[in-house]
Protein backbone atom coordinates (compact mmCIF):
# COMPACT_ATOMS: atom_id res chain seq x y z
CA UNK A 1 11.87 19.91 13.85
CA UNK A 2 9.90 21.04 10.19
CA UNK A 3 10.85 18.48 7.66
CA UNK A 4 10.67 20.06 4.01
CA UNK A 5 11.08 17.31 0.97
CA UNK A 6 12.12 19.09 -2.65
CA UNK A 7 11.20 17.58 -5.37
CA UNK A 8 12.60 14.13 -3.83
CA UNK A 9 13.36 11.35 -6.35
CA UNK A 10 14.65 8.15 -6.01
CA UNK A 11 15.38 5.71 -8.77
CA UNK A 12 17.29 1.85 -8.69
CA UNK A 13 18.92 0.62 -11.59
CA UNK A 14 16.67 -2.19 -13.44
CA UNK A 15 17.49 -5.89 -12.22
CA UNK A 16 15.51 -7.69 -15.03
CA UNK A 17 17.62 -8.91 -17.48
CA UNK A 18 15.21 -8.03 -20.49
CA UNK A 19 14.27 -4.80 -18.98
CA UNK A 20 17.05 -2.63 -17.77
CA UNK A 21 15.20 0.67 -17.13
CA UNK A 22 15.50 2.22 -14.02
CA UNK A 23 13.02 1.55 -11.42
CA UNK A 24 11.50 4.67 -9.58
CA UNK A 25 10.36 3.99 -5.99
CA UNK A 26 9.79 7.77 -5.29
CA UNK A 27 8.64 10.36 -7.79
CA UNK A 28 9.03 14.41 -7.35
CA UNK A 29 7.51 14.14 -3.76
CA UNK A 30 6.73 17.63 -2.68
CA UNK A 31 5.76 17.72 1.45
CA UNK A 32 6.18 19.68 4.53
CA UNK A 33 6.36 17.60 7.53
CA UNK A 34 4.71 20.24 10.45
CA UNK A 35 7.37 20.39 13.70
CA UNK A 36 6.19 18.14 16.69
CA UNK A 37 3.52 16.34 14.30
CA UNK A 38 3.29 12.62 13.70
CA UNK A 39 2.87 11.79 10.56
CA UNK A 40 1.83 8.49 8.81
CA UNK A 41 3.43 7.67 5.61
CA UNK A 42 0.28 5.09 4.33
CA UNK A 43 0.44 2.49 1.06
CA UNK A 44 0.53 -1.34 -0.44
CA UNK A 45 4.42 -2.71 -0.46
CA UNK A 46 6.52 -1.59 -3.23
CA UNK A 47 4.84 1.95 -2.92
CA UNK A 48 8.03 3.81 -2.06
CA UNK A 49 7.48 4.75 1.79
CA UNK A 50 10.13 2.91 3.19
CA UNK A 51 12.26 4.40 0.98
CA UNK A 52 11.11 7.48 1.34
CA UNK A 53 12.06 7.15 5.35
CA UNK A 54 15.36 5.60 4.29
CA UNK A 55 15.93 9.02 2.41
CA UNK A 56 15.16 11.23 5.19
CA UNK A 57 17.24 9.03 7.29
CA UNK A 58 20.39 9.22 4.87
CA UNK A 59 20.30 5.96 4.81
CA UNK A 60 19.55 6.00 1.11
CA UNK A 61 21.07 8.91 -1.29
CA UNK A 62 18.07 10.76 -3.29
CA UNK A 63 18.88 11.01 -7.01
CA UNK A 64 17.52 14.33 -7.59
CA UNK A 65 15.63 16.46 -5.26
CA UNK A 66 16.65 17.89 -1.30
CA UNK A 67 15.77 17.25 2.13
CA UNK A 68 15.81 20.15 4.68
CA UNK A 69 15.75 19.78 8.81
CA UNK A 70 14.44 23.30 9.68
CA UNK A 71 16.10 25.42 7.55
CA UNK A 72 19.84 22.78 7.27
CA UNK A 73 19.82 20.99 4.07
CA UNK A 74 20.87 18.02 5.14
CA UNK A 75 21.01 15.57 1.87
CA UNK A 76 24.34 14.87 1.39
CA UNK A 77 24.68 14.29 6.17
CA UNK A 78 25.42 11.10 6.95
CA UNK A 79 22.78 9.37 9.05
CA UNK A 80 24.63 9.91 12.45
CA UNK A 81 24.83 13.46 11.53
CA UNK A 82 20.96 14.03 11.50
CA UNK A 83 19.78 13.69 14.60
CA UNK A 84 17.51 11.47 13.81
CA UNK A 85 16.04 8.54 16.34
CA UNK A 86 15.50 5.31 13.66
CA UNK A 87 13.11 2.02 15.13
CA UNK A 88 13.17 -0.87 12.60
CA UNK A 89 10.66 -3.67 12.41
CA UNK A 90 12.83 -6.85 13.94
CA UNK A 91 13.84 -4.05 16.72
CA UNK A 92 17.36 -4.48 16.21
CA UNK A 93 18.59 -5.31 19.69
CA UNK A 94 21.38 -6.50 20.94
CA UNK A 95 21.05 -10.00 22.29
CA UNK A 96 24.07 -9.91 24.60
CA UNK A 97 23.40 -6.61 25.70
CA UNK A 98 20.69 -5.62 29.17
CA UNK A 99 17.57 -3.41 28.27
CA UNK A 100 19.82 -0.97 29.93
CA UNK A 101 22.97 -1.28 27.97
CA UNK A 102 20.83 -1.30 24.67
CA UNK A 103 19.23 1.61 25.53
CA UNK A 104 22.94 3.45 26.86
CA UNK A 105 24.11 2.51 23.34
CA UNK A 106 24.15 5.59 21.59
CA UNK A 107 25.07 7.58 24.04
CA UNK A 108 28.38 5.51 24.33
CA UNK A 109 29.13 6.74 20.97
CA UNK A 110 29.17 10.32 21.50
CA UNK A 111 32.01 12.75 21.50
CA UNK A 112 33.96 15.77 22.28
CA UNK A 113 31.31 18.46 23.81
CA UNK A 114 28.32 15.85 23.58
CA UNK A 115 30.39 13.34 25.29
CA UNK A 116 28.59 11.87 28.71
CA UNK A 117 30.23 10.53 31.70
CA UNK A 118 28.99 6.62 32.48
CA UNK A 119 26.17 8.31 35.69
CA UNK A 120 24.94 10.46 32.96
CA UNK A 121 24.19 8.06 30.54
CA UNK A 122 22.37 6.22 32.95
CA UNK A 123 20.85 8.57 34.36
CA UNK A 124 18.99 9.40 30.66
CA UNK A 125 18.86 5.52 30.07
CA UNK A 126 16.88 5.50 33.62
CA UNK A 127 14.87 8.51 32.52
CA UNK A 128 14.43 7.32 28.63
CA UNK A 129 13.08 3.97 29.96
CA UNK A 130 10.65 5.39 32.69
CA UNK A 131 8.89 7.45 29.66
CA UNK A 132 8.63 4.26 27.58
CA UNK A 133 7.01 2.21 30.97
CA UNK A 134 10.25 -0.49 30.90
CA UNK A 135 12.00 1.09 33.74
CA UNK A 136 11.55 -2.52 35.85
CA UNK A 137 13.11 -4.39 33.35
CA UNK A 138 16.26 -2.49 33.21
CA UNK A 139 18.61 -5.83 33.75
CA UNK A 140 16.90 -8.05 31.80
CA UNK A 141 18.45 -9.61 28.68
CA UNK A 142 16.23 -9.10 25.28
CA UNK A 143 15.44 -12.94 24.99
CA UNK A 144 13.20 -12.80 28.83
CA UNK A 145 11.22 -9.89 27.07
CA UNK A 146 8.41 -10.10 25.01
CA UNK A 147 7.94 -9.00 21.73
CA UNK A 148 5.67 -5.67 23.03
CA UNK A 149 8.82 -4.83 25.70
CA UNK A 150 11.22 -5.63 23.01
CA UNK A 151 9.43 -3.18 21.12
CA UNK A 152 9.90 -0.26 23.71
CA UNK A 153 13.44 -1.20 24.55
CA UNK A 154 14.25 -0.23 20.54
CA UNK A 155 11.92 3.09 21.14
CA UNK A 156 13.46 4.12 24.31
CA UNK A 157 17.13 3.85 22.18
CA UNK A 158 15.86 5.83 19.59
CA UNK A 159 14.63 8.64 22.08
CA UNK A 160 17.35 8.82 24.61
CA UNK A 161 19.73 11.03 22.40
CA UNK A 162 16.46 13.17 22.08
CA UNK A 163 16.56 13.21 18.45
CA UNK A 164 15.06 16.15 16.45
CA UNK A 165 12.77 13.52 14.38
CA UNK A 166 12.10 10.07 15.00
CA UNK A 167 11.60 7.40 12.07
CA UNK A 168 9.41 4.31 12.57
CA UNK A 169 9.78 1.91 10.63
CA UNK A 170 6.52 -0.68 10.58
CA UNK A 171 7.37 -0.81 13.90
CA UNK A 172 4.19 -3.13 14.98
CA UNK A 173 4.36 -5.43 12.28
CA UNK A 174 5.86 -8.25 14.50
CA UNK A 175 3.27 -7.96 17.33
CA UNK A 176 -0.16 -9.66 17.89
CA UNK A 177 -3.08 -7.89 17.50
CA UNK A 178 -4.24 -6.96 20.73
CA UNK A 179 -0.47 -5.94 21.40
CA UNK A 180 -0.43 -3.93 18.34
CA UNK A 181 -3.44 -2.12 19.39
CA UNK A 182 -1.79 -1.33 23.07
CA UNK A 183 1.91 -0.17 21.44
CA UNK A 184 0.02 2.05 19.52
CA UNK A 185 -1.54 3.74 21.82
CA UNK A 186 1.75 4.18 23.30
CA UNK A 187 3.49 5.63 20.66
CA UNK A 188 1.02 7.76 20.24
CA UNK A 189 1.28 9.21 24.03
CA UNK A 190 5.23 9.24 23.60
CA UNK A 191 5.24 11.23 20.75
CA UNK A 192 2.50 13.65 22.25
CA UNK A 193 5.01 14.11 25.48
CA UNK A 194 7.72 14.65 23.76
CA UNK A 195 6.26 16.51 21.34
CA UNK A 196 9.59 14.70 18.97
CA UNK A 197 8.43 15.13 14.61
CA UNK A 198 7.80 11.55 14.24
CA UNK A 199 7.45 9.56 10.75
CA UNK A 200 5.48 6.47 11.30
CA UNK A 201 5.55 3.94 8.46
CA UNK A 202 2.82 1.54 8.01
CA UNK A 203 0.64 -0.86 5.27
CA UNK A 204 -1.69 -0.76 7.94
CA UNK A 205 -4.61 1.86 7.46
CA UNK A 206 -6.74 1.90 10.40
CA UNK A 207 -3.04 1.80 12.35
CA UNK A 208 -1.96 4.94 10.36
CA UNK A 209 -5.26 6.43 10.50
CA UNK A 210 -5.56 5.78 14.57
CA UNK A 211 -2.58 7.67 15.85
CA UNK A 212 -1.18 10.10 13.02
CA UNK A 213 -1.93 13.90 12.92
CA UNK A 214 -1.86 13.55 8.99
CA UNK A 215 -1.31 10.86 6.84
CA UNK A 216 0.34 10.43 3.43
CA UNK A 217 -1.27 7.86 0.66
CA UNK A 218 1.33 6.44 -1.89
CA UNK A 219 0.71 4.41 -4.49
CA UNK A 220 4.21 3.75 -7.10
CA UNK A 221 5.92 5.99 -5.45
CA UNK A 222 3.82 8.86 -6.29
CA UNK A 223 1.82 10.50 -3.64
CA UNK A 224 -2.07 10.21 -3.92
CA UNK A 225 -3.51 12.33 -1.03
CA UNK A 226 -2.66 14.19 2.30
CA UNK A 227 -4.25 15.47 4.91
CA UNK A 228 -5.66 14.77 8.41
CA UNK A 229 -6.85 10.67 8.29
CA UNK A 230 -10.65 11.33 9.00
CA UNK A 231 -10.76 14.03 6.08
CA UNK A 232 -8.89 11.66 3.42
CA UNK A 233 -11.36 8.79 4.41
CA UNK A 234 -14.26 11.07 4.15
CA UNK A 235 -13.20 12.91 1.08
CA UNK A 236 -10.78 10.52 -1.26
CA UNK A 237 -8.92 12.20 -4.22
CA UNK A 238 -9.01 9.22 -6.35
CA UNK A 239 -10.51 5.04 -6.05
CA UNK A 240 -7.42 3.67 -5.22
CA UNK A 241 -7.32 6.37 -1.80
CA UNK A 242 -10.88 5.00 -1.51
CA UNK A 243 -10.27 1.65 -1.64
CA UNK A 244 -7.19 2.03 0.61
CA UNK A 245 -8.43 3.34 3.36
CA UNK A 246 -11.42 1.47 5.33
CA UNK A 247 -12.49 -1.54 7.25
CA UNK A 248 -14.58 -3.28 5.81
CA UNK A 249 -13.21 -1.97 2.80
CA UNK A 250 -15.32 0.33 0.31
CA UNK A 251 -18.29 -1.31 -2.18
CA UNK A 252 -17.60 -0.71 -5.78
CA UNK A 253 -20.35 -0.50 -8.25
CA UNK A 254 -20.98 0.55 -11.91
CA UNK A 255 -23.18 2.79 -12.43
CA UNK A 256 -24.07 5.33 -14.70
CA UNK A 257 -26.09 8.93 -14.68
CA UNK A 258 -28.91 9.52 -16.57
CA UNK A 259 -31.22 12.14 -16.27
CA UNK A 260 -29.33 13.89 -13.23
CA UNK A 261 -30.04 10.55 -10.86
CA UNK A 262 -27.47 8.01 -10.23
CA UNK A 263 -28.57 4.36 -11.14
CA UNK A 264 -26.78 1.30 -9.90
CA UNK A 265 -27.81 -1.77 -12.08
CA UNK A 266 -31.63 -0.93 -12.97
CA UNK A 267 -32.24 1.05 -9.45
CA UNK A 268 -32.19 5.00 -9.43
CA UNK A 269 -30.13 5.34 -5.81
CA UNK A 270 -29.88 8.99 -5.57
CA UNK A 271 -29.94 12.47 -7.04
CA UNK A 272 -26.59 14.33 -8.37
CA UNK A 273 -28.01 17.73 -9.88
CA UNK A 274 -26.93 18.96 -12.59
CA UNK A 275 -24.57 16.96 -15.02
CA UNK A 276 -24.54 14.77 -17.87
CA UNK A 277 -25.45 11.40 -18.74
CA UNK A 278 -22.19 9.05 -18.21
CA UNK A 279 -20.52 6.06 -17.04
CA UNK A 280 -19.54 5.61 -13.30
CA UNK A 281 -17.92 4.05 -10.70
CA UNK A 282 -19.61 3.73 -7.59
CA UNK A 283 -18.29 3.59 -4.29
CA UNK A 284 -20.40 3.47 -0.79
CA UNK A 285 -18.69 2.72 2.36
CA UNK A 286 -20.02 0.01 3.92
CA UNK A 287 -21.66 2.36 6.92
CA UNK A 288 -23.29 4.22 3.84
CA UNK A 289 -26.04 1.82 3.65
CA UNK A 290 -29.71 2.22 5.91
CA UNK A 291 -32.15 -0.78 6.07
CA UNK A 292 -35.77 -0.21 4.25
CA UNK A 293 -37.81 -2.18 2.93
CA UNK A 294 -38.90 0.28 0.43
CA UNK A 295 -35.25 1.52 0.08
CA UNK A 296 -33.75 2.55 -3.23
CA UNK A 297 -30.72 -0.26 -3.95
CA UNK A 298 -32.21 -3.83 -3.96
CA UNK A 299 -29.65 -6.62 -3.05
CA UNK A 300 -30.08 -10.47 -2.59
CA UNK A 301 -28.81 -11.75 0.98
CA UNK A 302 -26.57 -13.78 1.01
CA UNK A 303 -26.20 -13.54 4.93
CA UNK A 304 -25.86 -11.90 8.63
CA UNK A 305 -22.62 -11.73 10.18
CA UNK A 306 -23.55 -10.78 14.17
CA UNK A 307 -20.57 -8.48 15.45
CA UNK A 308 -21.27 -7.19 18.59
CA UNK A 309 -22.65 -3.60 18.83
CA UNK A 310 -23.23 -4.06 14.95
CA UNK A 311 -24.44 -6.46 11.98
CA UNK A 312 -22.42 -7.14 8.66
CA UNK A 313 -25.26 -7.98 5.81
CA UNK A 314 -23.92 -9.59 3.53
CA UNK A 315 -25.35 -9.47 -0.35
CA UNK A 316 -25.27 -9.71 -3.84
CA UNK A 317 -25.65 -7.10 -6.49
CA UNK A 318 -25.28 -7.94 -10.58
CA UNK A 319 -23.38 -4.12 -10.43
CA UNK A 320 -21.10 -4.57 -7.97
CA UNK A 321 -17.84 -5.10 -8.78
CA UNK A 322 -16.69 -7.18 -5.75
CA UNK A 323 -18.24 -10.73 -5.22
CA UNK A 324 -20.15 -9.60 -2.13
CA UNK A 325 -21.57 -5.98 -0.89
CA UNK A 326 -21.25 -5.68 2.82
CA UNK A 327 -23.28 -3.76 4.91
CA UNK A 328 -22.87 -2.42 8.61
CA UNK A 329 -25.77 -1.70 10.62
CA UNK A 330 -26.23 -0.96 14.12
CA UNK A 331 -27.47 -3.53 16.08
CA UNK A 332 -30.24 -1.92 17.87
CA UNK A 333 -31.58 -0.84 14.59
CA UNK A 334 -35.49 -2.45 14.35
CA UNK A 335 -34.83 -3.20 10.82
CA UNK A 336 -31.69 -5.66 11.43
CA UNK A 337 -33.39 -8.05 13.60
CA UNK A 338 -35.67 -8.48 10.37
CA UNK A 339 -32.60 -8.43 8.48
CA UNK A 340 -31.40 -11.23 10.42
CA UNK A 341 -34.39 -13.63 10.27
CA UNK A 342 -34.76 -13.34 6.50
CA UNK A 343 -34.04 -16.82 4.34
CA UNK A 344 -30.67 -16.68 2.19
CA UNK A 345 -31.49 -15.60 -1.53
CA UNK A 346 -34.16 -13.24 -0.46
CA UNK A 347 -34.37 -9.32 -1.63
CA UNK A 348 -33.00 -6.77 0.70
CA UNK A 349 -33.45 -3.22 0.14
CA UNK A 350 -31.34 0.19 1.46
CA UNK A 351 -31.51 3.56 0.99
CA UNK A 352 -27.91 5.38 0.54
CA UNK A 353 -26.26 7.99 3.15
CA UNK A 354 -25.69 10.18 0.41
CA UNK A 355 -22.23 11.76 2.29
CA UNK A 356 -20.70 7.97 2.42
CA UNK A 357 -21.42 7.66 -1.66
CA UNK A 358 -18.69 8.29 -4.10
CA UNK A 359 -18.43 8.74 -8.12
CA UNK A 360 -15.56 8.22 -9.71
CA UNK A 361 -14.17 8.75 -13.27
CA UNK A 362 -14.88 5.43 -15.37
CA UNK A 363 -11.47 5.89 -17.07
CA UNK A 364 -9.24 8.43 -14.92
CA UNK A 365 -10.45 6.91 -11.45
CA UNK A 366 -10.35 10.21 -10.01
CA UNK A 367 -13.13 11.66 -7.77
CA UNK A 368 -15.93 13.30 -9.75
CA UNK A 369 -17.04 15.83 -7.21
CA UNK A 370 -20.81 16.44 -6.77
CA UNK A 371 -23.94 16.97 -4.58
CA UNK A 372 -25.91 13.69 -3.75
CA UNK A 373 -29.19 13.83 -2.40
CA UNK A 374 -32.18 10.85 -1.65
CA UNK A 375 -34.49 10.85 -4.07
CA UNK A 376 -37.19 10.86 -2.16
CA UNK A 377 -35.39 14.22 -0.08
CA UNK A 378 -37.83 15.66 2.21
């Protein structure tokens, strides 16, 4: 099922009692949700994606704007109406009800030509809860699950009326991390065999960015970028998109241009070509930086963080706008070891990977698009 928002709006009446201009949590969003794709609606709390699901769930009533299933304009359909499969964040089951009977629910609430005799209800319950791997726990009461099983009971009885789109609503937020990592990867495999338009809420970037075909960025309700996850992180529209989305999070500098070569503090990093002299922001993703000791951006260490298969370095730059610039580099790489072994306050140098650098407007924020190159190019 293609899910086409118009021009959606939403605004709330002002609470504040010195202030009482509207509040807009969604602003003229514009977006074509592709049939069978999952997508992840991405942003800080209080950007407007929950109510933006609440919206295409009819949960909520836009204030201007449409929202179209296929070709059906279905704004003013009631939720039950939609065909829509909804999974909140506190799951929403009922306590006095078997993993079965939950997930038999909504069927016991259809009628006239939908209507289902008891065998075929749980016959799709059966079938519903062998597709969500539950299908042992089919007497159990919610209270003897745990959170992860709790978590597929409230999928399975959002998919067992086979809904047209399913809505997730930071569904994983209640779940440890290693079980968060495992019910992703599950929702991700349900939604690719049932091949059901799925809307996956989340704060969570590397979650959004892990499972979803595309992902939206909001930020006030209005949206900042689209596109497929690996292409937004690579190429961000704007800092905020670039500070959003990563882990470690991005390294801000100032810098400024002079001379067509980009200069952090006193140190000319890299080439830019041709334009003219200004004020920058600088942003390198923490994989953006190589170990030299002749490289072009000189840091003090502050320390080595081992993690594995790589090292964090951890250091100091009078430009950077963050209290600490931190670098990952491979393990295996010769110069780490050195890197590791070196006293705290001491200089460390890097050269820049110039496709992990990013300038941004000083006052706009927004991406200043241009070739970077190593000075010393060969």
């Amino acid at each position: 099922m293609e899910v086409t928002l118009k021009n959606l709006t939403k605004k709330f009446p002002g609470r504040d009692k010195k202030d009482r201009s509207e509040v807009i949590a969604v602003s003229d969003l514009n977006y074509t949700i592709p049939d069978g794709k999952l997508i992840g609606l991405l942003g800080p709390s209080g950007c407007g994606k929950s109510t933006v699901l609440n919206l295409i769930s009819g949960l909520l009533k836009p204030t201007e704007g449409r929202i179209f299933f296929g070709d059906d304009d279905v704004t003013e359909l009631p939720p039950e109406n939609r065909g829509i499969g909804l999974v909140f964040q506190n799951y929403a089951l009922y306590p006095h009800l078997t993993v079965r009977q939950n997930i038999m629910f909504p069927l016991e609430n259809l009628k006239g030509k939908d209507k289902l005799t008891k065998g075929e209800m749980r016959e799709k319950a059966d079938e519903t809860a062998k597709l969500v791997q539950i299908d042992g726990l089919m007497d159990r009461k919610p209270r003897e699950l745990s959170g992860g099983q709790q978590q597929r009971v409230a999928i399975a009885r959002a998919l067992v009326k086979r809904p047209g789109v399913l809505l997730l609503d930071e569904p994983l937020s209640n779940l440890d991390a290693r079980l968060r990592l495992r019910t992703r990867e599950e929702i991700r495999r349900i939604q690719s065999e049932t091949k059901i338009t799925t809307i996956f809420v989340t704060h969570d970037q590397e979650e959004a960015m892990s499972i979803s075909d595309r992902i939206i960025v909001m930020k006030d309700g209005v949206v900042q970028q689209t596109g497929e996850p690996q292409d937004v992180y690579d190429s961000p529209d704007n800092l905020f998109v670039a500070k959003f989305l990563g882990t470690p999070p991005i390294n801000i500098f100032t810098g400024h241009i002079r001379d067509n070569t980009l200069y952090i503090g006193g140190d000319a990093v890299l080439r830019v070509g041709e334009m003219p002299d200004r004020e920058v922001i600088v942003g390198i993703r923490p994989e953006g930086f190589v170990l030299n000791e002749r490289g072009a951006l000189t840091c003090m260490l502050n320390g080595v963080e081992v993690m594995g298969r790589d090292i964090s370095v951890v250091s100091v730059n009078d430009a950077s706008q963050d209290p600490t610039v931190r670098s990952i580099i491979g393990a295996e790489n010769e110069m780490s070891d050195a890197a590791m072994h070196k006293p705290r306050g001491s200089t460390v140098c890097f050269d820049l990977i110039p496709r992990k650098v990013f300038l941004f407007d000083h006052r706009t924020q927004e991406r200043i698009v241009c070739k970077l190159q190593q000075i010393t190019a060969k």
